[in-house]
Protein backbone atom coordinates (compact mmCIF):
# COMPACT_ATOMS: atom_id res chain seq x y z
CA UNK A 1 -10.08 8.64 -27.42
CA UNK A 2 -9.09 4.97 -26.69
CA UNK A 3 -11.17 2.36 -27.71
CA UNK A 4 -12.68 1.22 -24.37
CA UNK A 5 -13.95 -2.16 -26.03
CA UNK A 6 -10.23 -3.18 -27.16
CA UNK A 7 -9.11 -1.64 -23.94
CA UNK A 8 -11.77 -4.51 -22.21
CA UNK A 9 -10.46 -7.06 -24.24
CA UNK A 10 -7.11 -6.37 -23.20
CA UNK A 11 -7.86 -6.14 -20.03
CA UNK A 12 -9.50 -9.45 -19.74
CA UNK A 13 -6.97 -11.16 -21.27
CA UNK A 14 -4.11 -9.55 -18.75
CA UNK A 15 -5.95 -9.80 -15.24
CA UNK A 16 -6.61 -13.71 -16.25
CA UNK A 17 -3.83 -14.80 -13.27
CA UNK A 18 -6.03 -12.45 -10.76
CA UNK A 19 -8.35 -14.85 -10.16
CA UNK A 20 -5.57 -17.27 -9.54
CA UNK A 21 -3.98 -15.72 -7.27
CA UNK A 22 -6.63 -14.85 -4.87
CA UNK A 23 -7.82 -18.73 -4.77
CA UNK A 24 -4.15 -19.48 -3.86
CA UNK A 25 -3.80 -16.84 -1.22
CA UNK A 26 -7.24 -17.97 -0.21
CA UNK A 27 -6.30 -21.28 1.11
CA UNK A 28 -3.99 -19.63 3.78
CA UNK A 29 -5.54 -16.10 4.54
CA UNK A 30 -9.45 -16.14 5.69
CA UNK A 31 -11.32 -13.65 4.80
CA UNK A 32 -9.40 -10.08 4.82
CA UNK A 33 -10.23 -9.87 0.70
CA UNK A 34 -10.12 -6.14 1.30
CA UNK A 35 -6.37 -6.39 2.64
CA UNK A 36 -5.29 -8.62 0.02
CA UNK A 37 -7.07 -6.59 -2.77
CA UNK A 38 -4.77 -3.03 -1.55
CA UNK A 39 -1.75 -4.82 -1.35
CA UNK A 40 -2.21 -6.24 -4.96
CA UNK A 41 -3.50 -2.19 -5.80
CA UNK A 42 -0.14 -1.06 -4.46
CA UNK A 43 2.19 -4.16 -5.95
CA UNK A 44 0.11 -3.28 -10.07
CA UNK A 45 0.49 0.57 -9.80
CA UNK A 46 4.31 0.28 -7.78
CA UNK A 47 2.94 1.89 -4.55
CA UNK A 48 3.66 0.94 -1.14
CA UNK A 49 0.97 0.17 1.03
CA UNK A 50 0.48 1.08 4.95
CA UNK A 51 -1.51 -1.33 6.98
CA UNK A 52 -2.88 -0.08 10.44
CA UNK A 53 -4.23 -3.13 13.02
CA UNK A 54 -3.89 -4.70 16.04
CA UNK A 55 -1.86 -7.86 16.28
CA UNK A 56 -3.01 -11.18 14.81
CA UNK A 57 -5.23 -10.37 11.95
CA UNK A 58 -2.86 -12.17 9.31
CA UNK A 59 -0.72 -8.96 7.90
CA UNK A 60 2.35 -10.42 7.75
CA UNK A 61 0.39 -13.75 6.46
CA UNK A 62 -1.05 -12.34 3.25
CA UNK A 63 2.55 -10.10 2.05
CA UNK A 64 4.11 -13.67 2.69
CA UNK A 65 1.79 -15.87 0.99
CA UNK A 66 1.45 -13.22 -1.52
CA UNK A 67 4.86 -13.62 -1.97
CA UNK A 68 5.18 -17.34 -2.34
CA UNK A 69 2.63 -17.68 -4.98
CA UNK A 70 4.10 -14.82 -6.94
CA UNK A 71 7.26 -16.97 -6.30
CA UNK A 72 9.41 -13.26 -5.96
CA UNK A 73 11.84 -12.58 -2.28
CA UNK A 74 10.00 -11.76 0.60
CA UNK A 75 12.04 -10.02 3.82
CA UNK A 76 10.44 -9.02 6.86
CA UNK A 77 11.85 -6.72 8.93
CA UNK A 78 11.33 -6.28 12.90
CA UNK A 79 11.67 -2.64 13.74
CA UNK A 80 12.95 -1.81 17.16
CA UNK A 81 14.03 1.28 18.79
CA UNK A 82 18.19 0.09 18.21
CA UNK A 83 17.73 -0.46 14.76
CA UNK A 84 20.30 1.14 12.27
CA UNK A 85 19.77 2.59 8.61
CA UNK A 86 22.24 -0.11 7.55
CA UNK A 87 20.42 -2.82 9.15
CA UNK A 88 18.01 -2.06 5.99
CA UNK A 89 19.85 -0.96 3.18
CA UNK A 90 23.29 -3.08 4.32
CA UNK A 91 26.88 -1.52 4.74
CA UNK A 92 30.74 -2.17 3.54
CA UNK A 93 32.57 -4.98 4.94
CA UNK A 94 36.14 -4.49 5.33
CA UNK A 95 38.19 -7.43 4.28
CA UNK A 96 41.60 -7.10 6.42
CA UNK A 97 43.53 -9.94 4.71
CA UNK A 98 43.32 -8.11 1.18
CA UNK A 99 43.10 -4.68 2.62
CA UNK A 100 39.72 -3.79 0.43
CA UNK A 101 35.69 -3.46 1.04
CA UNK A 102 32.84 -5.58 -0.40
CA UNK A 103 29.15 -4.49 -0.45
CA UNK A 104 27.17 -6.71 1.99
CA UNK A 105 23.30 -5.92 0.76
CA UNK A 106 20.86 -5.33 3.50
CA UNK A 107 17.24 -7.04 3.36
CA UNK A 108 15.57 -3.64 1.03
CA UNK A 109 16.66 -5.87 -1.70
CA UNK A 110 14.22 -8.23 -1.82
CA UNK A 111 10.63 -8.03 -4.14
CA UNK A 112 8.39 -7.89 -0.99
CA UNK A 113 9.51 -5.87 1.99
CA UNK A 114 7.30 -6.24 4.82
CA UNK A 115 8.31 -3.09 7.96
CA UNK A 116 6.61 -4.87 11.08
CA UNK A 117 5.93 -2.60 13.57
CA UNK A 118 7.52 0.80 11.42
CA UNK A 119 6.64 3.21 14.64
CA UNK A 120 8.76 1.75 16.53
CA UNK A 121 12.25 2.64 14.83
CA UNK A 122 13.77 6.08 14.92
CA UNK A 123 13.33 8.59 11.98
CA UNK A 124 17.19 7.97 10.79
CA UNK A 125 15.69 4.06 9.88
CA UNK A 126 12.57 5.25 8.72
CA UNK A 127 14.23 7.70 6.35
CA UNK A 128 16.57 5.20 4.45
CA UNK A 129 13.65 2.49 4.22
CA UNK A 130 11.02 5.73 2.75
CA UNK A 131 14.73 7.01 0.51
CA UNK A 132 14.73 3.48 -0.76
CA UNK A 133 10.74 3.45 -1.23
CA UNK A 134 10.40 6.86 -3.22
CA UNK A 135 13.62 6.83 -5.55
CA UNK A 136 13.71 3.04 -6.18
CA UNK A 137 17.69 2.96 -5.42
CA UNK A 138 19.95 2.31 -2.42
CA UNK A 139 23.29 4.63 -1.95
CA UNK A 140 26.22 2.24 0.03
CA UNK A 141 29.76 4.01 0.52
CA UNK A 142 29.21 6.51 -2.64
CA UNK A 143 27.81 3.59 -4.72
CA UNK A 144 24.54 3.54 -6.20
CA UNK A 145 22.35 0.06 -6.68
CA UNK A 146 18.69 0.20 -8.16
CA UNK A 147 16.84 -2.28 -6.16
CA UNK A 148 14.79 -5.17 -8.60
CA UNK A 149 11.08 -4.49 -9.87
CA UNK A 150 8.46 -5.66 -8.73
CA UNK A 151 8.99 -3.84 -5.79
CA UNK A 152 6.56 -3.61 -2.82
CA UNK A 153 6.72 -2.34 0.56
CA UNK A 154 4.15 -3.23 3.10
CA UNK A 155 4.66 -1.28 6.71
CA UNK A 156 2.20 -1.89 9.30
CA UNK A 157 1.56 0.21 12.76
CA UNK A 158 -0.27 -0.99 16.11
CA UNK A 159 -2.43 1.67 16.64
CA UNK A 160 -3.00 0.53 20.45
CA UNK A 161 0.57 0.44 22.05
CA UNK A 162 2.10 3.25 21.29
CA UNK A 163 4.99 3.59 24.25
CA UNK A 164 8.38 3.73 23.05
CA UNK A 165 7.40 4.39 19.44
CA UNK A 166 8.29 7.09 16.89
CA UNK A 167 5.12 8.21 15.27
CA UNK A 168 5.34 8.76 11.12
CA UNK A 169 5.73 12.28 9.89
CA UNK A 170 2.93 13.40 8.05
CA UNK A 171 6.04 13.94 5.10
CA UNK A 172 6.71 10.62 5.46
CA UNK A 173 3.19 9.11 5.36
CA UNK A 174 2.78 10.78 2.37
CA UNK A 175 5.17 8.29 1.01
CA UNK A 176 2.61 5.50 1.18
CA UNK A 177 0.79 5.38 -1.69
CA UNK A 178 -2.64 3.47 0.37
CA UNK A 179 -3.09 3.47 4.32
CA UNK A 180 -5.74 0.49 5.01
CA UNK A 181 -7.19 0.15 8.23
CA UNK A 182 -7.56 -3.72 9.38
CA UNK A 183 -10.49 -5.24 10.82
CA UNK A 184 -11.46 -8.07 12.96
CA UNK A 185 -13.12 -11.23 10.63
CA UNK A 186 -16.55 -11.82 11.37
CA UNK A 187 -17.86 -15.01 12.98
CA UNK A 188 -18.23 -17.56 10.42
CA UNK A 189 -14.31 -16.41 9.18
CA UNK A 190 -13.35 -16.84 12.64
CA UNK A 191 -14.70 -20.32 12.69
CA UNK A 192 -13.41 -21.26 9.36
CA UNK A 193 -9.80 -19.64 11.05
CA UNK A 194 -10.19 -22.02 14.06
CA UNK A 195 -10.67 -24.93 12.00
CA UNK A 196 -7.53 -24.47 10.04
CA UNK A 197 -5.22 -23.16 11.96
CA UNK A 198 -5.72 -25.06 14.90
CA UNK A 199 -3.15 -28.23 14.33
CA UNK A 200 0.16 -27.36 15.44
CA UNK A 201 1.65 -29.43 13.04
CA UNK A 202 -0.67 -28.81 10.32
CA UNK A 203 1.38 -26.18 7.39
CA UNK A 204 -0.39 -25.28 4.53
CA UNK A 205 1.74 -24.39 1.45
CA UNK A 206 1.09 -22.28 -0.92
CA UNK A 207 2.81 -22.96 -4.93
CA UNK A 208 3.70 -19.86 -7.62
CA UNK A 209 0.32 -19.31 -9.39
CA UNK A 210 2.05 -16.43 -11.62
CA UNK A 211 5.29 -14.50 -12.26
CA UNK A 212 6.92 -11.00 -12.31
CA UNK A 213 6.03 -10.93 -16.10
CA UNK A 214 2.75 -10.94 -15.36
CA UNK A 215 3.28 -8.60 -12.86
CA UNK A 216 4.65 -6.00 -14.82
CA UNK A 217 2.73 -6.80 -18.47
CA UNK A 218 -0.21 -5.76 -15.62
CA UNK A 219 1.52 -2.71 -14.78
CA UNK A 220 1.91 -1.61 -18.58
CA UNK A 221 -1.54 -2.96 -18.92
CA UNK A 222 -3.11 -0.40 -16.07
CA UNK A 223 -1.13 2.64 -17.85
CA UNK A 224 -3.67 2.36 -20.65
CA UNK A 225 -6.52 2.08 -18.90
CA UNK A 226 -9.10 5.13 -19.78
CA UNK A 227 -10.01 7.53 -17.92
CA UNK A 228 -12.62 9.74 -18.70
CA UNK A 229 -12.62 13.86 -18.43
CA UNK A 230 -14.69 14.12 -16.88
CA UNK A 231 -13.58 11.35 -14.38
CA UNK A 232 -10.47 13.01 -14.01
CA UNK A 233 -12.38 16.44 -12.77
CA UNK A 234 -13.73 14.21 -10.35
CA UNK A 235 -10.94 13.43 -8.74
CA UNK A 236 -9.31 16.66 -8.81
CA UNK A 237 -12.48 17.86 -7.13
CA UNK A 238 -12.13 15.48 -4.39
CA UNK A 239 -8.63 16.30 -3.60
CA UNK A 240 -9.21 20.27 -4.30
CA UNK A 241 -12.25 19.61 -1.48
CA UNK A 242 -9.66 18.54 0.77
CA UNK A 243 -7.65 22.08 0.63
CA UNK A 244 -10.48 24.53 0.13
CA UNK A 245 -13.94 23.18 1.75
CA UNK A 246 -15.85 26.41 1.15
CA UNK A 247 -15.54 26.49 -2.30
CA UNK A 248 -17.43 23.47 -2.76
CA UNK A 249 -19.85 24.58 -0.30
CA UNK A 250 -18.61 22.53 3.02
CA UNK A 251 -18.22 23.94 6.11
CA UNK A 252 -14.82 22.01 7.01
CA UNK A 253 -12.33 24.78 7.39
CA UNK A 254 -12.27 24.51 10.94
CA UNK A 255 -11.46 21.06 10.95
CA UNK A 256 -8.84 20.59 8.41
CA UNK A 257 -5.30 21.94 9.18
CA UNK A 258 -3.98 20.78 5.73
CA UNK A 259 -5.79 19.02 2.85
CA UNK A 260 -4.19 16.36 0.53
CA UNK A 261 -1.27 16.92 -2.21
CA UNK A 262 -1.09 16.54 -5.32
CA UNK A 263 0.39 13.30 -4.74
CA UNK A 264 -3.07 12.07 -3.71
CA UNK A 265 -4.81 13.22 -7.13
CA UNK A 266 -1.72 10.54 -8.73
CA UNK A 267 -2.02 8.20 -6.84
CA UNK A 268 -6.17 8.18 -6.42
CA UNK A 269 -6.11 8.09 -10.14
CA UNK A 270 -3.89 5.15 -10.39
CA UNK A 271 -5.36 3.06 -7.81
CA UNK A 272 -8.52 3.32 -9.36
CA UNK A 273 -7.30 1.96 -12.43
CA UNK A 274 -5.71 -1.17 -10.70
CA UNK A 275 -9.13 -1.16 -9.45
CA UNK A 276 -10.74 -1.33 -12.69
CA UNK A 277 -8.20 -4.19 -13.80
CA UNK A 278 -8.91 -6.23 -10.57
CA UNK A 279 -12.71 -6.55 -12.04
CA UNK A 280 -11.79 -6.74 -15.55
CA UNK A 281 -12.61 -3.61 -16.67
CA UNK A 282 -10.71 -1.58 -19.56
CA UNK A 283 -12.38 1.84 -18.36
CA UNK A 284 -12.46 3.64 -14.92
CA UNK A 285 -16.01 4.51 -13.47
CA UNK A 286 -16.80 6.77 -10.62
CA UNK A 287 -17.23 3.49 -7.95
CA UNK A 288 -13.76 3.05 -8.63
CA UNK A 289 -12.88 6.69 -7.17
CA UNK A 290 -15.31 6.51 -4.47
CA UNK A 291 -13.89 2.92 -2.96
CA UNK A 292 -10.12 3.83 -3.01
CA UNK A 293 -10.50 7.24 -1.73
CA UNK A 294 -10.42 6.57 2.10
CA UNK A 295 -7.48 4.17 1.64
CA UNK A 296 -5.38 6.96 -0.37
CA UNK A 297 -7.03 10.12 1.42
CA UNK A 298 -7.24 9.17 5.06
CA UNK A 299 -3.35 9.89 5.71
CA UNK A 300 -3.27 12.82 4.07
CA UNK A 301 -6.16 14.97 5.61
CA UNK A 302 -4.32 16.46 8.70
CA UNK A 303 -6.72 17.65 11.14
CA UNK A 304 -7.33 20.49 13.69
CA UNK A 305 -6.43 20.42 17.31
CA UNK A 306 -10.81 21.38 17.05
CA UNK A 307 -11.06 18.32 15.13
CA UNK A 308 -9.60 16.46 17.59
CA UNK A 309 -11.35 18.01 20.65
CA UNK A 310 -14.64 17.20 18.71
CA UNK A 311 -12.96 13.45 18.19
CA UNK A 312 -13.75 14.04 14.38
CA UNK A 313 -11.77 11.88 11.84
CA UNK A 314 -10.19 11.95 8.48
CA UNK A 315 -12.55 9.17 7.29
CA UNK A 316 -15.44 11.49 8.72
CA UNK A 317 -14.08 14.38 7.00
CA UNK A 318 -13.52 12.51 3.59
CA UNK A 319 -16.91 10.87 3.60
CA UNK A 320 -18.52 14.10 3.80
CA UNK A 321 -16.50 15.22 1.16
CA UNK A 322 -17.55 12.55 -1.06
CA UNK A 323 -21.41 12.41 -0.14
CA UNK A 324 -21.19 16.32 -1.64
CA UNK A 325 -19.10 16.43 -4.52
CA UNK A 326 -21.56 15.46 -7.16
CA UNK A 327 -20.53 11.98 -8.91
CA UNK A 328 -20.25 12.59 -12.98
């Protein structure tokens, strides 16, 4: 067994820029601490992050300012319906006066990729963006690049328009390692938004607060982080819950088509350790499992059509999961 004190220690000492980084972010983005936190959960364990909102709640903001004080590229990408795989990933150039082709590289190689809008390109875009996001390397004319760690995708969806878009496959959502759901801020965040934002010639700049070292001495930092037995039986619990209801005594077979893979006990068990390091803690606890489960479940509990018809949702179905799996 680890030692969980050394383990603290260590962890203390590595999540130091944290702290940093959130009061430099803070001076742009309002509020939204629960966006911000995810996307820094996806950036320390290398997972890709899908954010679900309507327009105007600062998405692209935070991966931007995120960017800037992490001083690493940032690309955004507008998805639209005539889009082309190698508007992403880039193509050959043919070079007529000396009869050869260069590589021109396409905007996927960049630190922080933001997808705006990722519904609305067709699945031949979407698949060479989610290629690029699961085996960390680009293929251009038969040659192979590996694209530069840290390496972050953020995608976000507008779950209120949804004419002349190409929905996600459930495949392909499965990709993401977190799907957050983005609120409105509430009044006194709206006011504090108002007063800042509302000089048009008013720009407030954000400086680099903290490298890619740090980034990934955080990432090697997060492998160690313990995990208890009986933690881990926890989590397997949860996602087994999601497959086979009635053997943990639930009455949700009716409403859950398919439960989660085993991609979700991963990646539950790594976000919760980038939890634990975002509040300095060398061990993981069950709190940890219990706040990151929506954002890493809620994708990947396909319902019934009798779901639907009863307007049931995966966060329903997930909460009552975890209210009856007993906590260890």
């Amino acid at each position: 067994m680890q030692d969980v004190r050394v383990l603290n220690e260590l962890v203390a000492k590595e999540s130091v820029f944290v702290e940093r980084l959130l009061n430099e972010v803070g001076k742009v983005i309002v509020g939204q601490t629960y966006m911000i936190e995810r996307i820094l959960i996806g950036l320390l364990t290398g997972g890709h992050v899908l954010l679900e909102g309507v327009p105007g709640l600062a998405k692209t903001l935070a991966l931007k300012t995120l960017a800037g004080c992490i001083a690493v590229q940032f690309k955004r990408l507008q998805f639209t319906p005539d889009m082309l795989p190698a508007d992403i990933v880039g193509t050959l150039i043919y070079n007529p006066r000396e009869g050869t082709f260069h590589t021109k590289h396409g905007p996927i190689f960049s630190n922080f990729v933001l997808a705006d809008e990722i519904n609305r390109a067709p699945a031949k875009v979407q698949s060479a963006l989610l290629e690029a996001m699961q085996e960390r390397q680009v293929t251009i004319g038969g040659e192979t690049f590996l694209l530069d760690e840290p390496f972050l995708v953020m995608a976000t969806q507008n779950p209120i328009e949804q004419e002349g878009t190409y929905p996600l496959p459930e495949a392909q959502m499965d990709r993401f390692m977190l799907k957050v759901v983005v609120g409105y801020p509430n009044r006194d965040q709206e006011l504090l938004i108002l007063d800042r934002m509302s000089k048009t010639r008013q720009k407030i700049e954000v400086r680099p607060v903290t490298s890619r070292e740090d980034i990934m001495a955080a990432r090697a930092t997060i492998d160690e982080i313990y995990v208890d037995r009986k933690v881990q039986e926890y989590i397997v619990d949860l996602v087994m819950a999601t497959r086979k209801p009635q053997a943990y005594g639930l009455q949700l077979d009716e409403l859950i088509q398919y439960g989660a893979s085993p991609r979700a006990t991963i990646f539950l068990t790594l976000a919760a350790k980038a939890n634990a390091f975002l509040h300095g803690r060398g061990h993981v606890v069950p709190q940890d499992i219990k706040e990151m489960a929506l954002d890493v479940l809620r994708h990947r509990v396909i319902l019934t059509y009798e779901a639907e018809a009863e307007e049931k949702t995966s966060d329903e179905i997930i909460s009552t999961i975890l209210n009856a799996i007993p906590v260890p």
